[in-house]
PDB file of N, CA and C in Angstrom:
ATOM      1  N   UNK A   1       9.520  18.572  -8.380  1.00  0.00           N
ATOM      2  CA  UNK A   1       9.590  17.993  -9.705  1.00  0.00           C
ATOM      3  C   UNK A   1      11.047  17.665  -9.988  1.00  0.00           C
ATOM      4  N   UNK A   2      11.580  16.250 -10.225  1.00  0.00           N
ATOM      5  CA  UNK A   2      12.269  16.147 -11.040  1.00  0.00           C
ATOM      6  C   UNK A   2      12.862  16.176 -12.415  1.00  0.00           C
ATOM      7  N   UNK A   3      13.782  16.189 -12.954  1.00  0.00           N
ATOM      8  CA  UNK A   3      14.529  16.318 -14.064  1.00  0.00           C
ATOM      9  C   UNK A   3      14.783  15.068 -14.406  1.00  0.00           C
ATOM     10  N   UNK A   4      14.598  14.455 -15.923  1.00  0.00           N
ATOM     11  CA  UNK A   4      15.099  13.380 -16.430  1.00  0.00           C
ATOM     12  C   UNK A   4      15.427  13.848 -17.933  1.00  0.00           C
ATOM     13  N   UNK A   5      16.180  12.688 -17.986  1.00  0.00           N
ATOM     14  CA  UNK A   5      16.669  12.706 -20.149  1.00  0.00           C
ATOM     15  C   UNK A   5      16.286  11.529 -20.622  1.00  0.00           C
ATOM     16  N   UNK A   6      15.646  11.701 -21.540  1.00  0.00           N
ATOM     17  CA  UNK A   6      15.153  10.552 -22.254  1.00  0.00           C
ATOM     18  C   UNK A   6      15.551  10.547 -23.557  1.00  0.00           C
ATOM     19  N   UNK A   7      15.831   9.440 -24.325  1.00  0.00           N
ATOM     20  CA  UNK A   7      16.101   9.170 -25.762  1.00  0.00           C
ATOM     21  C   UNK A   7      15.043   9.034 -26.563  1.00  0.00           C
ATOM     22  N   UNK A   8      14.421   9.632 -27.433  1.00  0.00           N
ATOM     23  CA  UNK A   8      13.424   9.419 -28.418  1.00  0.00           C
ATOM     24  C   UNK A   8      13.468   9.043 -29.948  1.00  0.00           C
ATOM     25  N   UNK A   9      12.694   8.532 -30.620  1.00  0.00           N
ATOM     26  CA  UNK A   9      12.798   8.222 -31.696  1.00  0.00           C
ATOM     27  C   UNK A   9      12.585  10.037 -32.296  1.00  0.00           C
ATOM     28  N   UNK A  10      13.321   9.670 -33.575  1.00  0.00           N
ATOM     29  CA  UNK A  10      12.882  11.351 -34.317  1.00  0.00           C
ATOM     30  C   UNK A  10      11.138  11.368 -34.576  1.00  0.00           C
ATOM     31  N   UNK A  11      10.494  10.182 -35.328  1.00  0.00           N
ATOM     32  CA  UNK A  11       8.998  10.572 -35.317  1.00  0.00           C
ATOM     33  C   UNK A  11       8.261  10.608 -34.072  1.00  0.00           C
ATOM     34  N   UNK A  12       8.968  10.395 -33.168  1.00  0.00           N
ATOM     35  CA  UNK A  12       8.296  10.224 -31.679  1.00  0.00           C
ATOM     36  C   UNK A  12       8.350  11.957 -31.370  1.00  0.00           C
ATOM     37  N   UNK A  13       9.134  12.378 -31.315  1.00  0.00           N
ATOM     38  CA  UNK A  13       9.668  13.590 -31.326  1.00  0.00           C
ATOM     39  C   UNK A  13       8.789  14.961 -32.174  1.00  0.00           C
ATOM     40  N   UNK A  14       8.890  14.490 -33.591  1.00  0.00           N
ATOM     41  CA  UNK A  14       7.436  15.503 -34.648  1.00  0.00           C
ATOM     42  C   UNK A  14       6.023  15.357 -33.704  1.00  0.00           C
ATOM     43  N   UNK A  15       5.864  13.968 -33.209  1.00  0.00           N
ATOM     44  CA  UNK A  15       4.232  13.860 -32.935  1.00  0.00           C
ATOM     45  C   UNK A  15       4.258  14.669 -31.642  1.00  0.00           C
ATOM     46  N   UNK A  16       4.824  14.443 -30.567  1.00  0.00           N
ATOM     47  CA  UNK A  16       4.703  15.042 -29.519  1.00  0.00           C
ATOM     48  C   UNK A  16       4.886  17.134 -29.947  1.00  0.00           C
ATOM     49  N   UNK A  17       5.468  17.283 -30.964  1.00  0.00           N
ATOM     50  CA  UNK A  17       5.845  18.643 -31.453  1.00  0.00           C
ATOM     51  C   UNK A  17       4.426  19.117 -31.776  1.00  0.00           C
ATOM     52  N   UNK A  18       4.161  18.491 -32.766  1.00  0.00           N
ATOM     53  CA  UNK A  18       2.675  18.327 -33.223  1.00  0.00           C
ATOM     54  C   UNK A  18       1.853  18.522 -32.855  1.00  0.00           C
ATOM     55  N   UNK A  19       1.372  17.758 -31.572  1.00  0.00           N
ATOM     56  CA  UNK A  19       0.785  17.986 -30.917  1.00  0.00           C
ATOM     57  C   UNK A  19       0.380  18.531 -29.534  1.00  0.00           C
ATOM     58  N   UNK A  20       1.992  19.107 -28.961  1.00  0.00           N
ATOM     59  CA  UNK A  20       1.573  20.183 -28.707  1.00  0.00           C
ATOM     60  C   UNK A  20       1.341  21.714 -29.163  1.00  0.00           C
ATOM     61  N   UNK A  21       1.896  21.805 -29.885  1.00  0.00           N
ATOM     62  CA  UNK A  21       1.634  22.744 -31.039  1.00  0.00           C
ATOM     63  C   UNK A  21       0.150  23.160 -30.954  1.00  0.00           C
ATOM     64  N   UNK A  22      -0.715  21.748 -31.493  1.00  0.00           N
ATOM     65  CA  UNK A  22      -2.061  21.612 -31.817  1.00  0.00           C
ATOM     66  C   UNK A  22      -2.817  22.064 -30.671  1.00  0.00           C
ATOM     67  N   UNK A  23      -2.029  21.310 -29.540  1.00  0.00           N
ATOM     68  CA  UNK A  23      -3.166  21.915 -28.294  1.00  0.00           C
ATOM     69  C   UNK A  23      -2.647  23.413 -27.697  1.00  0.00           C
ATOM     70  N   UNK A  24      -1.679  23.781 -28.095  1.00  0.00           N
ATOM     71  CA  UNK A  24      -1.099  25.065 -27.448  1.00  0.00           C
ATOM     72  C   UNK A  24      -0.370  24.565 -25.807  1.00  0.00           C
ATOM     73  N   UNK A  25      -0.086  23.820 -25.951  1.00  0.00           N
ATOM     74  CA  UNK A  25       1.097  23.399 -24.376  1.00  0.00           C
ATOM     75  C   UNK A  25       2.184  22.881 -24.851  1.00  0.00           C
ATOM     76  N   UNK A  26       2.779  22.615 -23.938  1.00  0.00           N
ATOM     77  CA  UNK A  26       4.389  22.627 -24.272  1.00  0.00           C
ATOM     78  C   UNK A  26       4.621  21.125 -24.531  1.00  0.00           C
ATOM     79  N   UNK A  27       5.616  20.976 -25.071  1.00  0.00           N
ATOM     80  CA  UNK A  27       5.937  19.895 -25.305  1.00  0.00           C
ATOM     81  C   UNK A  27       6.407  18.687 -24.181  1.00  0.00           C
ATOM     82  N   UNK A  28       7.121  19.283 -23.079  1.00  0.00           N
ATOM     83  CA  UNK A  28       7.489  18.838 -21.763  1.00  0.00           C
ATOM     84  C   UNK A  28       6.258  18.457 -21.315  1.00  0.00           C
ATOM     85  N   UNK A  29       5.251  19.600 -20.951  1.00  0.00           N
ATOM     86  CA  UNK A  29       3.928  19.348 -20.534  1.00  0.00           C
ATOM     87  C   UNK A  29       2.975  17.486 -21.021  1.00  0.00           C
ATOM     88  N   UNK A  30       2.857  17.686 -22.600  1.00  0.00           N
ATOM     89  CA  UNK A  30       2.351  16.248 -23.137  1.00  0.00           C
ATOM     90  C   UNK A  30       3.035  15.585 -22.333  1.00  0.00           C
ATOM     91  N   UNK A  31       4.455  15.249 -22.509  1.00  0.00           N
ATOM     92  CA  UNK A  31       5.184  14.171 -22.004  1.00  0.00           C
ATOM     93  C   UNK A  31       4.667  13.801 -20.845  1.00  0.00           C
ATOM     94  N   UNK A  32       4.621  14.919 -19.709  1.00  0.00           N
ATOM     95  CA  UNK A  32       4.429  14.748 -18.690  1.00  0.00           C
ATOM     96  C   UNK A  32       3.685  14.674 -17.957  1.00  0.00           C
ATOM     97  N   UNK A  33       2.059  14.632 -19.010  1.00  0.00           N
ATOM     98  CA  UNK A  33       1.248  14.105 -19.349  1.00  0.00           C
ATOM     99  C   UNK A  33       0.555  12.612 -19.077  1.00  0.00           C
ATOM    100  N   UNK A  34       1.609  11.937 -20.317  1.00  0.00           N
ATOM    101  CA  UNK A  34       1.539  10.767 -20.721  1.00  0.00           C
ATOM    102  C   UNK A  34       2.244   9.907 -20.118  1.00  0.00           C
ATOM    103  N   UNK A  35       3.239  10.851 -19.228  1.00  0.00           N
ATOM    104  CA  UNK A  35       3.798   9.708 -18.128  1.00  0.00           C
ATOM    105  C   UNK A  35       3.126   9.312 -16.974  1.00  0.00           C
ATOM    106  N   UNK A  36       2.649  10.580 -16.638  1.00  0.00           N
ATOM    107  CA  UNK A  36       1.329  10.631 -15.524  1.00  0.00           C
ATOM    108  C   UNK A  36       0.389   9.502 -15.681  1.00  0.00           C
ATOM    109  N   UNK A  37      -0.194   9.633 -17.237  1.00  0.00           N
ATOM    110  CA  UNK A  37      -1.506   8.694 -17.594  1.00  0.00           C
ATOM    111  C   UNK A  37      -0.720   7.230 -17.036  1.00  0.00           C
ATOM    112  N   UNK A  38       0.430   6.865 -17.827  1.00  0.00           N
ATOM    113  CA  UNK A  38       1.244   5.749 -17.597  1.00  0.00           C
ATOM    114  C   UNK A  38       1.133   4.659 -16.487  1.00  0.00           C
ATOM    115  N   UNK A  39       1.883   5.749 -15.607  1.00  0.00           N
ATOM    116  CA  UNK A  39       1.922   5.515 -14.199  1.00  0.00           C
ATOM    117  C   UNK A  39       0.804   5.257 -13.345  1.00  0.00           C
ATOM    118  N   UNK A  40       0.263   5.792 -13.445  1.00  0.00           N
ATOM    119  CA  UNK A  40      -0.996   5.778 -12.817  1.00  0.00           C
ATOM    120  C   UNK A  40      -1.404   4.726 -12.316  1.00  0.00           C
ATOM    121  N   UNK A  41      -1.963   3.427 -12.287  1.00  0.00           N
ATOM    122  CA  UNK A  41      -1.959   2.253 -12.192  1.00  0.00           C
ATOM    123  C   UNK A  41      -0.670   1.767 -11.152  1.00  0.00           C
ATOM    124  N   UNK A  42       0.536   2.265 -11.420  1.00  0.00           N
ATOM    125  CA  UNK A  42       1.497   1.620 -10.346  1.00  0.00           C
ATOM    126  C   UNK A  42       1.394   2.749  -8.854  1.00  0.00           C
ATOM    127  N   UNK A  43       0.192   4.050  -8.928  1.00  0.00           N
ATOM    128  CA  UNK A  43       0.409   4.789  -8.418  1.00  0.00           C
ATOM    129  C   UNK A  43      -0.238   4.156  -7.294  1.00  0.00           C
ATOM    130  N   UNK A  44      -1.532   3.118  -7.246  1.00  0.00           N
ATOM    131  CA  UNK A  44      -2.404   3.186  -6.567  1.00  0.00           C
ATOM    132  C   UNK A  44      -1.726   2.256  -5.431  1.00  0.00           C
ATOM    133  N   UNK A  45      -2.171   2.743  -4.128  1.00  0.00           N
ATOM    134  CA  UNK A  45      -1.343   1.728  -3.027  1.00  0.00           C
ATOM    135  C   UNK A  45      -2.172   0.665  -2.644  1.00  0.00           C
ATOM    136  N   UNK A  46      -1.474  -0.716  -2.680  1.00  0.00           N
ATOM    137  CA  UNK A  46      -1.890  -1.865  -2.816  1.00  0.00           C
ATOM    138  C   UNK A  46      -1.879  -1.933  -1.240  1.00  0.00           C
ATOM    139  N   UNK A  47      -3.080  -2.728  -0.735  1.00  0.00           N
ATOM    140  CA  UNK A  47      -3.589  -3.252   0.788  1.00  0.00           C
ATOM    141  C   UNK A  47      -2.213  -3.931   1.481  1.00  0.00           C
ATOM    142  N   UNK A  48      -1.920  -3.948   2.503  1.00  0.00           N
ATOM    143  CA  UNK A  48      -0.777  -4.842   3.146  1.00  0.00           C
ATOM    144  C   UNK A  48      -1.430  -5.530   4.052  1.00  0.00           C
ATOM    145  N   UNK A  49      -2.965  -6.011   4.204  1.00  0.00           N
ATOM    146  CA  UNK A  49      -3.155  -6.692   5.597  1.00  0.00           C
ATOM    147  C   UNK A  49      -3.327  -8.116   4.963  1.00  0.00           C
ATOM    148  N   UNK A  50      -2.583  -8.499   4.591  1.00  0.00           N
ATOM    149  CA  UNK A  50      -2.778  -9.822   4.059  1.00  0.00           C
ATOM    150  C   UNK A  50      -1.819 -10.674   5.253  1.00  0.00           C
ATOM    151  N   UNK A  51      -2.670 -11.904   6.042  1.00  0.00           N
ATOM    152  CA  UNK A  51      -2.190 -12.293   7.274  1.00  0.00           C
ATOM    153  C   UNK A  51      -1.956 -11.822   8.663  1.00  0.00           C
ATOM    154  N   UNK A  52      -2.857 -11.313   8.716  1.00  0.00           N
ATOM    155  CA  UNK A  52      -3.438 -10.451   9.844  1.00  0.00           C
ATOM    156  C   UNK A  52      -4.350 -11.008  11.079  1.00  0.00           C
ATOM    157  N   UNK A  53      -5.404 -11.974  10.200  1.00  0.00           N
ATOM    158  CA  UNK A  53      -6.165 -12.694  10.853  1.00  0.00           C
ATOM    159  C   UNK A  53      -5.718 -13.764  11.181  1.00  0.00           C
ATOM    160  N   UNK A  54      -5.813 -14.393  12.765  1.00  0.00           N
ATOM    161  CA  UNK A  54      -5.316 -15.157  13.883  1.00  0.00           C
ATOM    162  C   UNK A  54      -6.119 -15.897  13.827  1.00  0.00           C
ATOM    163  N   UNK A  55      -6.404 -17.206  12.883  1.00  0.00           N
ATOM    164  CA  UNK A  55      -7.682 -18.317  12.929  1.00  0.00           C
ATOM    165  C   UNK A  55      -7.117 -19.416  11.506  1.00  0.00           C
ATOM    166  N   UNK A  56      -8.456 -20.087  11.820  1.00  0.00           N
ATOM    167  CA  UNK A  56      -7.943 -21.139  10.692  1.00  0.00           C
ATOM    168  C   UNK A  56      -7.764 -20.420   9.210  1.00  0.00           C
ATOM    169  N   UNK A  57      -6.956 -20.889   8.682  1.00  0.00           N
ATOM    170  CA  UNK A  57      -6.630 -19.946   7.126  1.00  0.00           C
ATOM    171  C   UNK A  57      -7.718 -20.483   5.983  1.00  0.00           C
ATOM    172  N   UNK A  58      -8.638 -21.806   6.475  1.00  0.00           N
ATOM    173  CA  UNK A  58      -9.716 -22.175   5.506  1.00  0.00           C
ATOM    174  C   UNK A  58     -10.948 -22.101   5.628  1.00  0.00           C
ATOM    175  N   UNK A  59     -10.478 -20.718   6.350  1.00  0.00           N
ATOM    176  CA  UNK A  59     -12.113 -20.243   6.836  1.00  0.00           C
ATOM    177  C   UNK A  59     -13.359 -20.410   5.946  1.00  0.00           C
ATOM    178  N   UNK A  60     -13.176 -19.211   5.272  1.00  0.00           N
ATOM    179  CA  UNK A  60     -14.325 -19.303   4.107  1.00  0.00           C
ATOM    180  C   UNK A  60     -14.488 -20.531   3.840  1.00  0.00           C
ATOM    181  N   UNK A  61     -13.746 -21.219   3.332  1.00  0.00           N
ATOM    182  CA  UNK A  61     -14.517 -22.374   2.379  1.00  0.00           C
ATOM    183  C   UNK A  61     -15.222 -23.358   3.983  1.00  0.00           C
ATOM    184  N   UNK A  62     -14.688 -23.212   4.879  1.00  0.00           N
ATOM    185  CA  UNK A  62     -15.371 -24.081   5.410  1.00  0.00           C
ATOM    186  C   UNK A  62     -16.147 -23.505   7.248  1.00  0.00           C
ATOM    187  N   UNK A  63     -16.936 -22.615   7.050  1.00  0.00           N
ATOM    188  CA  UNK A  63     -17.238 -21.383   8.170  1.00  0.00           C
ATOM    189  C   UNK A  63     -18.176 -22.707   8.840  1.00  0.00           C
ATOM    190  N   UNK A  64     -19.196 -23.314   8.346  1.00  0.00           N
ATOM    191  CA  UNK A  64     -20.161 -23.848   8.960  1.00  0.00           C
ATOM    192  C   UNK A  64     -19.282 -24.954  10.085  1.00  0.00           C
ATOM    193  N   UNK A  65     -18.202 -25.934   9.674  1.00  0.00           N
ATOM    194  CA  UNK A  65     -17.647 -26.840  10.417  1.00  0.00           C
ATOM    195  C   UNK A  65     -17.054 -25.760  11.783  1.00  0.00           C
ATOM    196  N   UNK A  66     -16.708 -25.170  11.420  1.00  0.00           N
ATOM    197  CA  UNK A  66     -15.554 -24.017  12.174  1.00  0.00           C
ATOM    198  C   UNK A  66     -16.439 -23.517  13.088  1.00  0.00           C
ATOM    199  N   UNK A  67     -17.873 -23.336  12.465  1.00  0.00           N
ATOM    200  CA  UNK A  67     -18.543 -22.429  13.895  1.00  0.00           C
ATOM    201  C   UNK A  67     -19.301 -23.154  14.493  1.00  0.00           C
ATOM    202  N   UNK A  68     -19.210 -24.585  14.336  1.00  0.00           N
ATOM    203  CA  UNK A  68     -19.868 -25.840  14.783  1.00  0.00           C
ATOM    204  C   UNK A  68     -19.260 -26.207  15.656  1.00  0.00           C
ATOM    205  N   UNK A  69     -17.664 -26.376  15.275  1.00  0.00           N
ATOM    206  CA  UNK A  69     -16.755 -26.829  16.034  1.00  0.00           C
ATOM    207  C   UNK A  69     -16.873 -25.566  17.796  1.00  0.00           C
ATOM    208  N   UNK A  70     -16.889 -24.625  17.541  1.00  0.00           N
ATOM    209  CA  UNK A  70     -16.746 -23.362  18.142  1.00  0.00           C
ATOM    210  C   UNK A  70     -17.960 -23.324  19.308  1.00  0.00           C
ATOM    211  N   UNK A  71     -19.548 -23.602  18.913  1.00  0.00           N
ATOM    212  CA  UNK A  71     -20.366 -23.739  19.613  1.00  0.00           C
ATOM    213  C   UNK A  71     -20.642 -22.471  18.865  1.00  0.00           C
ATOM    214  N   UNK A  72     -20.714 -22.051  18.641  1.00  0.00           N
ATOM    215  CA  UNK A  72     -21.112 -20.276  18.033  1.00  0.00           C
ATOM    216  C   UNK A  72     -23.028 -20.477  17.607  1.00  0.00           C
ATOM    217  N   UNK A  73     -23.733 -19.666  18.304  1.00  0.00           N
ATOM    218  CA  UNK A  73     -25.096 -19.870  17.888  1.00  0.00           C
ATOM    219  C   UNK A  73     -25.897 -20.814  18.926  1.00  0.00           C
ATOM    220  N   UNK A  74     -25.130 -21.588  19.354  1.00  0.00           N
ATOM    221  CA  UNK A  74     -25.863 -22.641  20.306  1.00  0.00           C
ATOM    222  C   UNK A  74     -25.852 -22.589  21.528  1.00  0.00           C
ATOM    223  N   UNK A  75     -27.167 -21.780  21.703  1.00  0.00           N
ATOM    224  CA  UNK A  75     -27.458 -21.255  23.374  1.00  0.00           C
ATOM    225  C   UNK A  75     -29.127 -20.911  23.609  1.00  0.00           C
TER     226      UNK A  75
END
């Protein structure tokens, strides 16, 4: 776990007091919390095989010419 400092507004500051108070956890805890919730979304690891496949790049839109061209099926 790292350590950071952050600047807060003063009512930013009561609510997070507030409410941990309300739930009985610490105040660090919410935060660290709500940074978690935050983040989350940038947490998830995005695919890298993009250009991978060794063929025409207009495949999809056009499979039938491509596997015509190919002989594929015709035997």
């Amino acid at each position: 776990m790292r350590k950071s400092s952050i600047y807060i507004d003063d009512e930013v500051d009561l609510a997070l007091t507030r409410r941990a108070v309300a739930e009985g956890r610490t105040k660090a805890d919410v935060i660290r919390e709500a940074l978690r919730d935050a983040a989350a979304c940038a947490l998830r690891v995005k695919p890298r095989a993009v250009g991978v496949f060794a063929g025409p790049s207009d495949l999809a839109a056009h499979a039938d010419e491509h596997l015509a061209e190919t002989g594929f099926g015709e035997r």
